[in-house]
PDB file of N, CA and C in Angstrom:
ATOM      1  N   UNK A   1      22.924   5.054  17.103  1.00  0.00           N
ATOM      2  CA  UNK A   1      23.134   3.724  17.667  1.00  0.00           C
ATOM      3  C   UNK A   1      22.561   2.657  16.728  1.00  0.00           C
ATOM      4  N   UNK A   2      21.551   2.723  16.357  1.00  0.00           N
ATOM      5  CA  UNK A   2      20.582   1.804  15.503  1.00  0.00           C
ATOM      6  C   UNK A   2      21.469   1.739  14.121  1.00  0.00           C
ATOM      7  N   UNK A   3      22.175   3.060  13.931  1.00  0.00           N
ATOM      8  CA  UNK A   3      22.756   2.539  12.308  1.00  0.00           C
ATOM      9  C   UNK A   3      24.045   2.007  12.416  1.00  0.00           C
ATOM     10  N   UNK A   4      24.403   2.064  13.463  1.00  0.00           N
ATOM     11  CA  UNK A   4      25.558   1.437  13.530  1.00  0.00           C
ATOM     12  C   UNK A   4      25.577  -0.634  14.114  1.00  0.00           C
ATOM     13  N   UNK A   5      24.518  -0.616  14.419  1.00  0.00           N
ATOM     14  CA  UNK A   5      24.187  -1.775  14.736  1.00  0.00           C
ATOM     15  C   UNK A   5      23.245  -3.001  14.136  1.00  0.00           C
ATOM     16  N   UNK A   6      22.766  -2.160  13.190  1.00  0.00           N
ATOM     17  CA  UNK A   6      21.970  -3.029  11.733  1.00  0.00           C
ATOM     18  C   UNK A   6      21.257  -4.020  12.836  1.00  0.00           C
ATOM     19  N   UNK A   7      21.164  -4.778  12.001  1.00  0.00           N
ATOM     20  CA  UNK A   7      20.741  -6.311  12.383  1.00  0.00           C
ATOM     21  C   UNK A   7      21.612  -6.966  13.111  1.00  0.00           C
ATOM     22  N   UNK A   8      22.645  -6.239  13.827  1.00  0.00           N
ATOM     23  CA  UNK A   8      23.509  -7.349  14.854  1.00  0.00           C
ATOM     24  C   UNK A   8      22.779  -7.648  15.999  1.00  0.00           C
ATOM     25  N   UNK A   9      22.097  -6.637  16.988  1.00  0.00           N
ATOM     26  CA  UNK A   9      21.622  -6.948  18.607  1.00  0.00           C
ATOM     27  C   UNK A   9      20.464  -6.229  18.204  1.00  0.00           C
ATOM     28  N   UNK A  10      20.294  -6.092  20.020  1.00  0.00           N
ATOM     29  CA  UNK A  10      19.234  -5.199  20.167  1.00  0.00           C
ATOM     30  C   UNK A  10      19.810  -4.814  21.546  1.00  0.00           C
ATOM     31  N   UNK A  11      19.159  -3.405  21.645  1.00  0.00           N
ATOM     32  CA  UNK A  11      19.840  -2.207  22.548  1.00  0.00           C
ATOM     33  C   UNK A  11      18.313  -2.081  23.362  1.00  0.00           C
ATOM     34  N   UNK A  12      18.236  -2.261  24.864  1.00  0.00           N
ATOM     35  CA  UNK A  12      17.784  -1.148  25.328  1.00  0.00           C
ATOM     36  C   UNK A  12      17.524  -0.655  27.193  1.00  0.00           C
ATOM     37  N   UNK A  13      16.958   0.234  27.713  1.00  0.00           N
ATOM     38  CA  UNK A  13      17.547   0.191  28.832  1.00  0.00           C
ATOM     39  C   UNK A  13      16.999  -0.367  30.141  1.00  0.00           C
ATOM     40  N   UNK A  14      17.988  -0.517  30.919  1.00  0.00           N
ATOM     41  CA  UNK A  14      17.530  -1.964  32.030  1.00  0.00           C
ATOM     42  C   UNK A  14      17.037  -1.495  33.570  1.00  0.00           C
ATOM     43  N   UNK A  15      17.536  -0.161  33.484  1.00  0.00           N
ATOM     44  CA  UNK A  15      17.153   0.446  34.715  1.00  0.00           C
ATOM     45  C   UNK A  15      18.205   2.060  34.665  1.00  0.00           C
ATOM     46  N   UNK A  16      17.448   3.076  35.293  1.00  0.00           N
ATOM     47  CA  UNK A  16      18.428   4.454  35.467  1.00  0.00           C
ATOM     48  C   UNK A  16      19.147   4.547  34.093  1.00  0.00           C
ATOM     49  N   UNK A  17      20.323   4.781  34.555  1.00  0.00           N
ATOM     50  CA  UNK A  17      20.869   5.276  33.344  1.00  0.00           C
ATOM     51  C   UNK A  17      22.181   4.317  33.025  1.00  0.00           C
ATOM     52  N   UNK A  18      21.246   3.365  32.955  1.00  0.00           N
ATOM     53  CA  UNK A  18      22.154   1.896  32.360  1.00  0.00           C
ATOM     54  C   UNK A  18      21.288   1.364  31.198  1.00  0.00           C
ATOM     55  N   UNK A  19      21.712   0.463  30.332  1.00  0.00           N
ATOM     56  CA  UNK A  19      21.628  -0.089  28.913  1.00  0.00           C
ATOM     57  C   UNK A  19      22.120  -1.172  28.970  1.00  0.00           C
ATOM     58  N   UNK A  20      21.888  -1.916  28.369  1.00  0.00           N
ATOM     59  CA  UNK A  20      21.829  -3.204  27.452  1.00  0.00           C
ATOM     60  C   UNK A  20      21.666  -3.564  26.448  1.00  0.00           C
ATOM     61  N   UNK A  21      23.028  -4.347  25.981  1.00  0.00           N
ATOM     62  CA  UNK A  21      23.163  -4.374  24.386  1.00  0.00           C
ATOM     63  C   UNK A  21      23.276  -6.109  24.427  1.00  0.00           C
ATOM     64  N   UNK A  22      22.432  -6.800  23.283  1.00  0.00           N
ATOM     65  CA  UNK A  22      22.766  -7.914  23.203  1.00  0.00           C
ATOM     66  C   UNK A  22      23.039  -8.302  21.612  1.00  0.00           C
ATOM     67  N   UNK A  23      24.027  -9.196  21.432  1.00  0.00           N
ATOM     68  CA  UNK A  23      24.815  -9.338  20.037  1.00  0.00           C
ATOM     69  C   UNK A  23      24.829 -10.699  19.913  1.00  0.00           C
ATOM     70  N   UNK A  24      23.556 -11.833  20.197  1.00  0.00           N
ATOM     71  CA  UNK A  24      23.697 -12.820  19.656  1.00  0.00           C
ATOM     72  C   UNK A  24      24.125 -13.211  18.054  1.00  0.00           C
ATOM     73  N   UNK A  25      25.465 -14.007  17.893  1.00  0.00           N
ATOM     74  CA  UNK A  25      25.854 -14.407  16.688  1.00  0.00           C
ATOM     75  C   UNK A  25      27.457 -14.044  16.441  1.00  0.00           C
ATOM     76  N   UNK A  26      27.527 -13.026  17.126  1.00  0.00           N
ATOM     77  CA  UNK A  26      28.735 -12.324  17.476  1.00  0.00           C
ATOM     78  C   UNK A  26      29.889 -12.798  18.389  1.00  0.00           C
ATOM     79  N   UNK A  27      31.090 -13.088  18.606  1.00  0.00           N
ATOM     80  CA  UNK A  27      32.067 -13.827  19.226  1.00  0.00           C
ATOM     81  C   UNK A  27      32.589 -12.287  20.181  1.00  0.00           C
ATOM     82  N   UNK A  28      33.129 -12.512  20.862  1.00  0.00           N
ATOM     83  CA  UNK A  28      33.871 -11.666  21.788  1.00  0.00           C
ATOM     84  C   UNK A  28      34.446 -10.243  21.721  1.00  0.00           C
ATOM     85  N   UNK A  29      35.683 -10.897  20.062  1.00  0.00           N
ATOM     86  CA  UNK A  29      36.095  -9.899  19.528  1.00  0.00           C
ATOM     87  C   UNK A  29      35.333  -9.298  18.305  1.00  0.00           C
ATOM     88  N   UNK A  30      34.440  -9.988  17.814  1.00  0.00           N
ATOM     89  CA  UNK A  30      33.786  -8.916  17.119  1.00  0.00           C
ATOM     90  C   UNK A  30      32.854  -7.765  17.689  1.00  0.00           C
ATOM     91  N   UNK A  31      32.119  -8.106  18.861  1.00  0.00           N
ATOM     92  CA  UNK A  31      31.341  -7.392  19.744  1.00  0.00           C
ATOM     93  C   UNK A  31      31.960  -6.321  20.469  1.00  0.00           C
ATOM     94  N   UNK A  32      33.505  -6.674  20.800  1.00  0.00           N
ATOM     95  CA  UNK A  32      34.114  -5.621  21.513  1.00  0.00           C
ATOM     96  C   UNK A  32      34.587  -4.365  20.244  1.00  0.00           C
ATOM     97  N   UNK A  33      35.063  -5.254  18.905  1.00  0.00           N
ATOM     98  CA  UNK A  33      35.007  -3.883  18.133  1.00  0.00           C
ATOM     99  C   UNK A  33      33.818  -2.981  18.058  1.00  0.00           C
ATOM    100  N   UNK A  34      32.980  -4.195  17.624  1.00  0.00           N
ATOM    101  CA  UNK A  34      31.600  -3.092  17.577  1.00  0.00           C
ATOM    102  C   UNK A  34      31.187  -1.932  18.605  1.00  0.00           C
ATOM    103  N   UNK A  35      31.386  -2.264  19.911  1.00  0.00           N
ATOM    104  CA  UNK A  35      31.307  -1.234  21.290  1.00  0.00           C
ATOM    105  C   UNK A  35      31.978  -0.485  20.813  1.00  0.00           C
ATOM    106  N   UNK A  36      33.245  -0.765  20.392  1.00  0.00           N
ATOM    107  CA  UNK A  36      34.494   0.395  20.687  1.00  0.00           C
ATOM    108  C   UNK A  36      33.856   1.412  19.301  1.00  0.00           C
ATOM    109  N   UNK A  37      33.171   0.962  18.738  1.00  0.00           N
ATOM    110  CA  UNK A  37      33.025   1.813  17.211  1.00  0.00           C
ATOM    111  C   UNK A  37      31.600   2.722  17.901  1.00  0.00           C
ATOM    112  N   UNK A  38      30.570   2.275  18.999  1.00  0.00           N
ATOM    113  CA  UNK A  38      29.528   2.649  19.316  1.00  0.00           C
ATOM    114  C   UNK A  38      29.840   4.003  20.379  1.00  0.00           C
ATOM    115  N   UNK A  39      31.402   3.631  20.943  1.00  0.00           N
ATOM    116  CA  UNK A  39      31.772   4.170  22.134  1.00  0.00           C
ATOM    117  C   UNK A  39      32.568   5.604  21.206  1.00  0.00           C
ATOM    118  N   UNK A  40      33.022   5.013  20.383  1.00  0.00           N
ATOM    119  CA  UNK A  40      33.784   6.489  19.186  1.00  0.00           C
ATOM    120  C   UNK A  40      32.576   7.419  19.173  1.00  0.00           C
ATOM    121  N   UNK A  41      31.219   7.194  18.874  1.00  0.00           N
ATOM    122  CA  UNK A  41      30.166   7.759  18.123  1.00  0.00           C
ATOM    123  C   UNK A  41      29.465   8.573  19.540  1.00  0.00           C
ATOM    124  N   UNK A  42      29.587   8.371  20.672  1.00  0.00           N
ATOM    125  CA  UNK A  42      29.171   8.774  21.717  1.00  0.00           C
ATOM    126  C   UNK A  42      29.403  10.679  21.713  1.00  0.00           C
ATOM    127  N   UNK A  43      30.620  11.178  21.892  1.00  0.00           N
ATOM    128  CA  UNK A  43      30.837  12.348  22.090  1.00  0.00           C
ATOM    129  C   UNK A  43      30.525  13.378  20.815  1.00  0.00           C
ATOM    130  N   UNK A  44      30.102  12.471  19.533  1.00  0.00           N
ATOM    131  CA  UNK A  44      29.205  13.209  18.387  1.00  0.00           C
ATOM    132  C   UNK A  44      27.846  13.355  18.600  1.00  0.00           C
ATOM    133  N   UNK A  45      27.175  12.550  19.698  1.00  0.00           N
ATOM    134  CA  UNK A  45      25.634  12.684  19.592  1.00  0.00           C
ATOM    135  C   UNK A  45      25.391  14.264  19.630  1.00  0.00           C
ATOM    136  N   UNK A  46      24.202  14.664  19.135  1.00  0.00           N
ATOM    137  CA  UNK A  46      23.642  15.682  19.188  1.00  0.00           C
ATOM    138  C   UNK A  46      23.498  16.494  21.117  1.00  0.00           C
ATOM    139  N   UNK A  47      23.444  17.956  21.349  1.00  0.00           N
ATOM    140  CA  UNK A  47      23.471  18.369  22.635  1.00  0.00           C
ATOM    141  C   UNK A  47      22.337  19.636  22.502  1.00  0.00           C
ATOM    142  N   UNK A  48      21.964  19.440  23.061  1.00  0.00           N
ATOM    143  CA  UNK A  48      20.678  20.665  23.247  1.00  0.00           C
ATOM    144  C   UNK A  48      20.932  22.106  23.082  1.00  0.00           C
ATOM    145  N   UNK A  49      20.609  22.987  22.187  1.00  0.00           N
ATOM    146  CA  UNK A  49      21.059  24.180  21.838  1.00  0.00           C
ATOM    147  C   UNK A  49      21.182  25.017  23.067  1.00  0.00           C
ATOM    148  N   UNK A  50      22.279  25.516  22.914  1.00  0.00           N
ATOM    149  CA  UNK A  50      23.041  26.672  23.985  1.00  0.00           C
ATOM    150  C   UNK A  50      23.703  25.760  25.350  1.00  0.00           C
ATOM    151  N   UNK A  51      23.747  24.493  25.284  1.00  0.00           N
ATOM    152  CA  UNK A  51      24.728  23.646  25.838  1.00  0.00           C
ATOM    153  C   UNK A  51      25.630  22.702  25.754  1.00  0.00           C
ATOM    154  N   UNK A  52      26.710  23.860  25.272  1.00  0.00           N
ATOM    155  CA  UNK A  52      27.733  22.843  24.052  1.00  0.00           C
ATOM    156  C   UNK A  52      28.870  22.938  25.011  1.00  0.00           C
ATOM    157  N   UNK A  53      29.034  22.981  26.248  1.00  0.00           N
ATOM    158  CA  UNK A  53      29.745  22.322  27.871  1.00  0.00           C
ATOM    159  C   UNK A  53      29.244  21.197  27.359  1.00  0.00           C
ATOM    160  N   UNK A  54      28.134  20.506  27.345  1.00  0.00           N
ATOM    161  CA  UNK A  54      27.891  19.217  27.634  1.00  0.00           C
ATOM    162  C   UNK A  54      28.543  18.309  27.037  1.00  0.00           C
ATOM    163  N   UNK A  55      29.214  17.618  27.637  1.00  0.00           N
ATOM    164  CA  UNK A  55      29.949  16.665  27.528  1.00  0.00           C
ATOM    165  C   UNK A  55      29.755  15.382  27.502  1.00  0.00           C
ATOM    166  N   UNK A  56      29.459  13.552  26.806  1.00  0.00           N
ATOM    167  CA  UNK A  56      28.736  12.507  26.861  1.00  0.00           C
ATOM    168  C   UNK A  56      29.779  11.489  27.347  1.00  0.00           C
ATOM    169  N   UNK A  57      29.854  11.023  28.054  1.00  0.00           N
ATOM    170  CA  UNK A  57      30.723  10.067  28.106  1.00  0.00           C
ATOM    171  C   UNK A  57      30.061   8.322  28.584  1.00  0.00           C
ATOM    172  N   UNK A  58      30.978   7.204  28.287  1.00  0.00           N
ATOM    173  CA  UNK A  58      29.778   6.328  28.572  1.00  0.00           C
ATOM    174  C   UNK A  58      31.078   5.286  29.264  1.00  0.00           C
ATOM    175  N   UNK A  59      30.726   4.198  30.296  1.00  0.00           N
ATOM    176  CA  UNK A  59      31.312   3.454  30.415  1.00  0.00           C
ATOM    177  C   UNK A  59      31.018   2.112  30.288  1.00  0.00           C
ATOM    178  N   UNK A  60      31.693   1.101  29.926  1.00  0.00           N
ATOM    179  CA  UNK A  60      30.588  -0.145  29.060  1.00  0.00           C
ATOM    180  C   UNK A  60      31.392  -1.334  30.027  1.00  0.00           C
ATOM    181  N   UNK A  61      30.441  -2.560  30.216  1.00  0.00           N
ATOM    182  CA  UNK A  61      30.921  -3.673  30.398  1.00  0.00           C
ATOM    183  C   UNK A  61      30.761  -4.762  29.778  1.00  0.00           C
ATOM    184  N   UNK A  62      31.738  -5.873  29.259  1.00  0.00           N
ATOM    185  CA  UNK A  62      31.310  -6.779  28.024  1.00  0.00           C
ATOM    186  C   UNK A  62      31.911  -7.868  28.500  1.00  0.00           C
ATOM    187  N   UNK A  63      30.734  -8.908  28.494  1.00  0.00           N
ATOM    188  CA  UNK A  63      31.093 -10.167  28.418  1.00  0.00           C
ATOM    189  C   UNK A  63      30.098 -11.002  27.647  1.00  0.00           C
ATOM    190  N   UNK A  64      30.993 -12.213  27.385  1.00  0.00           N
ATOM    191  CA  UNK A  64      30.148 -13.112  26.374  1.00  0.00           C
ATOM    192  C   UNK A  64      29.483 -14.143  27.237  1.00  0.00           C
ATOM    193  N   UNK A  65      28.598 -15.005  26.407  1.00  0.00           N
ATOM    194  CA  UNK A  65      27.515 -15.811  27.096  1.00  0.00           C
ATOM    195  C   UNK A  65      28.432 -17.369  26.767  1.00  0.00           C
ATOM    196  N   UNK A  66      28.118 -18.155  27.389  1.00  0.00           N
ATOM    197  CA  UNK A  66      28.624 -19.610  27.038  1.00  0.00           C
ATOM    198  C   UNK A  66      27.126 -20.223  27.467  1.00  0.00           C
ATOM    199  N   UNK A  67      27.032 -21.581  27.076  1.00  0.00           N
ATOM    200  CA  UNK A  67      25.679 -22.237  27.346  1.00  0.00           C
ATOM    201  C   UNK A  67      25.453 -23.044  28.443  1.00  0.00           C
ATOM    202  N   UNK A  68      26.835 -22.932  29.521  1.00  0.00           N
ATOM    203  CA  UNK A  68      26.636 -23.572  31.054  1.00  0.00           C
ATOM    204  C   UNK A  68      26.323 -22.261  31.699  1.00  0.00           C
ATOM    205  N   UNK A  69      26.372 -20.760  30.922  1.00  0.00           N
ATOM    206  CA  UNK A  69      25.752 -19.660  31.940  1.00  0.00           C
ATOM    207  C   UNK A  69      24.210 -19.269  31.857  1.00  0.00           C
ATOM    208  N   UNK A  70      23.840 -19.173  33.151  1.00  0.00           N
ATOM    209  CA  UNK A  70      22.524 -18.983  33.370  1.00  0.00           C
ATOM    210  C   UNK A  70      22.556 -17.102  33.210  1.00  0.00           C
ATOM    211  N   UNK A  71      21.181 -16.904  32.671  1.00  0.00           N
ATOM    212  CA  UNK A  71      21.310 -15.374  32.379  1.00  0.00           C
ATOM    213  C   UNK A  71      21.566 -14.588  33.519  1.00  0.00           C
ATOM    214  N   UNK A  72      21.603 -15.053  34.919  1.00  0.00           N
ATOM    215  CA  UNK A  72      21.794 -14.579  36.402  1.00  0.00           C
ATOM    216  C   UNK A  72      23.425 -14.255  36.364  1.00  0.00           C
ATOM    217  N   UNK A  73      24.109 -15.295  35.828  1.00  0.00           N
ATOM    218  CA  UNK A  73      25.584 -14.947  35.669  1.00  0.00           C
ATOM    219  C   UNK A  73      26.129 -14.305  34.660  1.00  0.00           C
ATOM    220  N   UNK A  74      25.737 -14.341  33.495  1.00  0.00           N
ATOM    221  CA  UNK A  74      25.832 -13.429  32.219  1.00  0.00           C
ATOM    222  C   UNK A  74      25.614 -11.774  32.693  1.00  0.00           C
ATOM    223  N   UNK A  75      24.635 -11.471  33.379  1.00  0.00           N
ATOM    224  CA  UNK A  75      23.904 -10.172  33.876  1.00  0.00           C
ATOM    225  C   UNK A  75      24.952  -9.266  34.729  1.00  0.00           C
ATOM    226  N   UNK A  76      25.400 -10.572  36.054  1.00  0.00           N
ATOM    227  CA  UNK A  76      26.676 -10.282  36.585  1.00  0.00           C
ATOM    228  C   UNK A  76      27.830  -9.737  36.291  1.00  0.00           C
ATOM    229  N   UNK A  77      27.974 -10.863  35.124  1.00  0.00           N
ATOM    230  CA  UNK A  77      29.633 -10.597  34.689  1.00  0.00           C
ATOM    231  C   UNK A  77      29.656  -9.457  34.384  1.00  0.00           C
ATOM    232  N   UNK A  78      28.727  -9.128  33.261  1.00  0.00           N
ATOM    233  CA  UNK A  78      28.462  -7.882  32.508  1.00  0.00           C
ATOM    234  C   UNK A  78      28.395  -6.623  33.780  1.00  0.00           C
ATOM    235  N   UNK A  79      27.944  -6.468  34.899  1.00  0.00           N
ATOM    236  CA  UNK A  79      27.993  -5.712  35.949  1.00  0.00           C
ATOM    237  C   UNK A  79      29.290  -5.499  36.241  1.00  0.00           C
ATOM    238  N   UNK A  80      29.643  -6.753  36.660  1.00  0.00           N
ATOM    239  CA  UNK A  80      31.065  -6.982  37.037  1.00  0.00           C
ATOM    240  C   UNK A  80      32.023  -6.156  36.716  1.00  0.00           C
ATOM    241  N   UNK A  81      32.065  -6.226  35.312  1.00  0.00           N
ATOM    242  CA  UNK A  81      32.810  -5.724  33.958  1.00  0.00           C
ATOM    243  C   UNK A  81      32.714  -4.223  33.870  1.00  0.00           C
ATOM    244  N   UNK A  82      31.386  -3.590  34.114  1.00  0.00           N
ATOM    245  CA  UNK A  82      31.032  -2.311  34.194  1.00  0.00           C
ATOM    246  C   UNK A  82      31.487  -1.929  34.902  1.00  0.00           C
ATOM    247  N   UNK A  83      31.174  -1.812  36.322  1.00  0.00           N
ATOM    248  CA  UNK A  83      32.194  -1.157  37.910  1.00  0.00           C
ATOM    249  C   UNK A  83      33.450  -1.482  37.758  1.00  0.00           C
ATOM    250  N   UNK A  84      34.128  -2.402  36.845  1.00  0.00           N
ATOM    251  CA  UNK A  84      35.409  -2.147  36.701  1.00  0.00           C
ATOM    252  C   UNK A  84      36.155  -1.070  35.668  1.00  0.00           C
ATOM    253  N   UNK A  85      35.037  -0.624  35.130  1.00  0.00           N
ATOM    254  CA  UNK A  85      35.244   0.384  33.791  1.00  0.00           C
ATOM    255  C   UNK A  85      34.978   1.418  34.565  1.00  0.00           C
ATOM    256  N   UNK A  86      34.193   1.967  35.398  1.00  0.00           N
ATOM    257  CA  UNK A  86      34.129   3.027  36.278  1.00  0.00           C
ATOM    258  C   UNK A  86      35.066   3.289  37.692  1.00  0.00           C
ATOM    259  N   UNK A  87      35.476   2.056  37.910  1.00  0.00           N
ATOM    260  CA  UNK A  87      36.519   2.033  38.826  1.00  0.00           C
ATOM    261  C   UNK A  87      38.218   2.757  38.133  1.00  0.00           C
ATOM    262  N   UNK A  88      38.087   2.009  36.744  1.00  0.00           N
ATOM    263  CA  UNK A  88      39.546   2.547  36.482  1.00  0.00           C
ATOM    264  C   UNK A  88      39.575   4.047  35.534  1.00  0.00           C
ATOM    265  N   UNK A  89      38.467   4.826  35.943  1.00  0.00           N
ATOM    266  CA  UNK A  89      38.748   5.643  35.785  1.00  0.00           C
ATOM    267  C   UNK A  89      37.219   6.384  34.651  1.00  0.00           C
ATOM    268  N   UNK A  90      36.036   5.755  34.137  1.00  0.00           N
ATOM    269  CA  UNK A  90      35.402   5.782  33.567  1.00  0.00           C
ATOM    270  C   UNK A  90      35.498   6.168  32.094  1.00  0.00           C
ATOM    271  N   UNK A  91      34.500   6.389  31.474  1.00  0.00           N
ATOM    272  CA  UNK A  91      34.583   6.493  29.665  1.00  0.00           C
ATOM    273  C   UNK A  91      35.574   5.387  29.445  1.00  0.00           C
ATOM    274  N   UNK A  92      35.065   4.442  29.655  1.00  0.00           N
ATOM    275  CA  UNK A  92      35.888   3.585  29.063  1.00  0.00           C
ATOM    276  C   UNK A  92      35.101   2.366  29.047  1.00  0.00           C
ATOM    277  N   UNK A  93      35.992   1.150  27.848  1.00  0.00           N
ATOM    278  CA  UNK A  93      35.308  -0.538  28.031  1.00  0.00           C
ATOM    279  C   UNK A  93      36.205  -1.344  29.032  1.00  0.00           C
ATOM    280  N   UNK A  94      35.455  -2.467  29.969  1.00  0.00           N
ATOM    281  CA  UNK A  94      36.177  -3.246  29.990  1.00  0.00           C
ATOM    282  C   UNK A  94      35.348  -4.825  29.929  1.00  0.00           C
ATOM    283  N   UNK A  95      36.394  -5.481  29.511  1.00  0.00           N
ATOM    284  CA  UNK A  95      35.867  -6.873  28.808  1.00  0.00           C
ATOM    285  C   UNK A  95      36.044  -8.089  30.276  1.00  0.00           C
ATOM    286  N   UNK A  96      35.256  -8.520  30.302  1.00  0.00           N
ATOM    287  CA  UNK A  96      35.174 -10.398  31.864  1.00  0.00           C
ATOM    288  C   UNK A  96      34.689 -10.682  31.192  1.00  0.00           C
ATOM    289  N   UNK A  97      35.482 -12.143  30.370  1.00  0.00           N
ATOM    290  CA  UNK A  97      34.900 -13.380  30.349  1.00  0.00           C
ATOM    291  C   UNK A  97      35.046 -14.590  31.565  1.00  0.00           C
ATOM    292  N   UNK A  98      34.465 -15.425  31.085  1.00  0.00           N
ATOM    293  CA  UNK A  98      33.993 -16.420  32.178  1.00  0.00           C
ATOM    294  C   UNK A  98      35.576 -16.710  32.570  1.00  0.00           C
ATOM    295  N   UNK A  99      36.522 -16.647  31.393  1.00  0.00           N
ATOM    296  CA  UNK A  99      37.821 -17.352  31.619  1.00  0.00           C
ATOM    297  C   UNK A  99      38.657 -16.056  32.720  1.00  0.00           C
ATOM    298  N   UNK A 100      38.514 -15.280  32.154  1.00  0.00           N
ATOM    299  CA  UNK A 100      39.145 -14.062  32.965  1.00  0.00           C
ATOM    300  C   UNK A 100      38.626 -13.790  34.473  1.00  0.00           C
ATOM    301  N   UNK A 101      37.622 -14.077  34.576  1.00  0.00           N
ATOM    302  CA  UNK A 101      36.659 -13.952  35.993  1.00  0.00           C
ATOM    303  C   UNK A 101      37.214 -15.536  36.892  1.00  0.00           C
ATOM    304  N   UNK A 102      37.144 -16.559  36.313  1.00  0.00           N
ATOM    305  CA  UNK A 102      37.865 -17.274  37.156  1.00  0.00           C
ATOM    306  C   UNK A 102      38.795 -16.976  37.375  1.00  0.00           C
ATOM    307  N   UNK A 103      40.079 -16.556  36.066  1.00  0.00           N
ATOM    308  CA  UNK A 103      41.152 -16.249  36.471  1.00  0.00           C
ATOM    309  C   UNK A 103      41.636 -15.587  38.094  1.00  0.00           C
ATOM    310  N   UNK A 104      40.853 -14.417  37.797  1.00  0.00           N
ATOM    311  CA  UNK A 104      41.273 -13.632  38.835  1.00  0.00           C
ATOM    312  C   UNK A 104      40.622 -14.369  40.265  1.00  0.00           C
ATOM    313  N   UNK A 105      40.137 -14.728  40.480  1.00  0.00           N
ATOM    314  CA  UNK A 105      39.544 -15.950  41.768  1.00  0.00           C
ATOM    315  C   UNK A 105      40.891 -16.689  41.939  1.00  0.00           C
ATOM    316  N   UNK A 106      41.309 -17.213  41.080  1.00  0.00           N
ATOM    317  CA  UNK A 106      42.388 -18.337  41.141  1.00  0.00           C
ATOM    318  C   UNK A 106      43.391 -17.368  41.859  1.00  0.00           C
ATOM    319  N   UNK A 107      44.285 -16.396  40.960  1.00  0.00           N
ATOM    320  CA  UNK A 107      45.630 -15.423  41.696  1.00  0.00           C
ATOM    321  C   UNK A 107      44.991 -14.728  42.721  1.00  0.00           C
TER     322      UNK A 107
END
């Protein structure tokens, strides 16, 4: 995780078996490649000898920050975003921005 992430964020975990990645400097789509390159590297991690069943899978939620969001709604979205990645089926990303999250309020 760390070499794939240099000096972009910092990673670490927020409660159970959830994480937090933050990528100040980074725009939307560069951050979502970066996941998707973090999310490739997942099913290579190392597995404890004589349990090679084990299987890693991860499901991620990504949204970006704007400077009318308070970190209470940033935290959210990012939640938000997650249970929708486990809803459609898990091991997977899915991306809410502020624009997309109204969206769907509006239809």
């Amino acid at each position: 995780m760390r070499h794939r992430l240099g000096n972009a964020g910092s990673f670490g975990r927020i409660g159970g078996e959830e994480f937090m990645l933050l990528l100040p400097g980074l725009d939307i789509g560069e951050a979502e490649e970066l996941l998707h390159r973090l999310h490739a590297d997942i099913p290579l991690l190392p597995r404890g000898s004589g349990r090679s069943s084990i299987v890693y899978t991860a499901s991620a939620g990504l949204t970006a920050a704007s400077a009318s969001d308070s970190a209470e709604a940033i935290v959210h979205r990012a939640d938000q975003a997650l249970y929708l990645a486990k809803s459609a089926g898990r091991d997977r990303i899915t991306t809410l921005t502020r624009e997309t999250e109204l969206a769907g309020r509006i239809a």
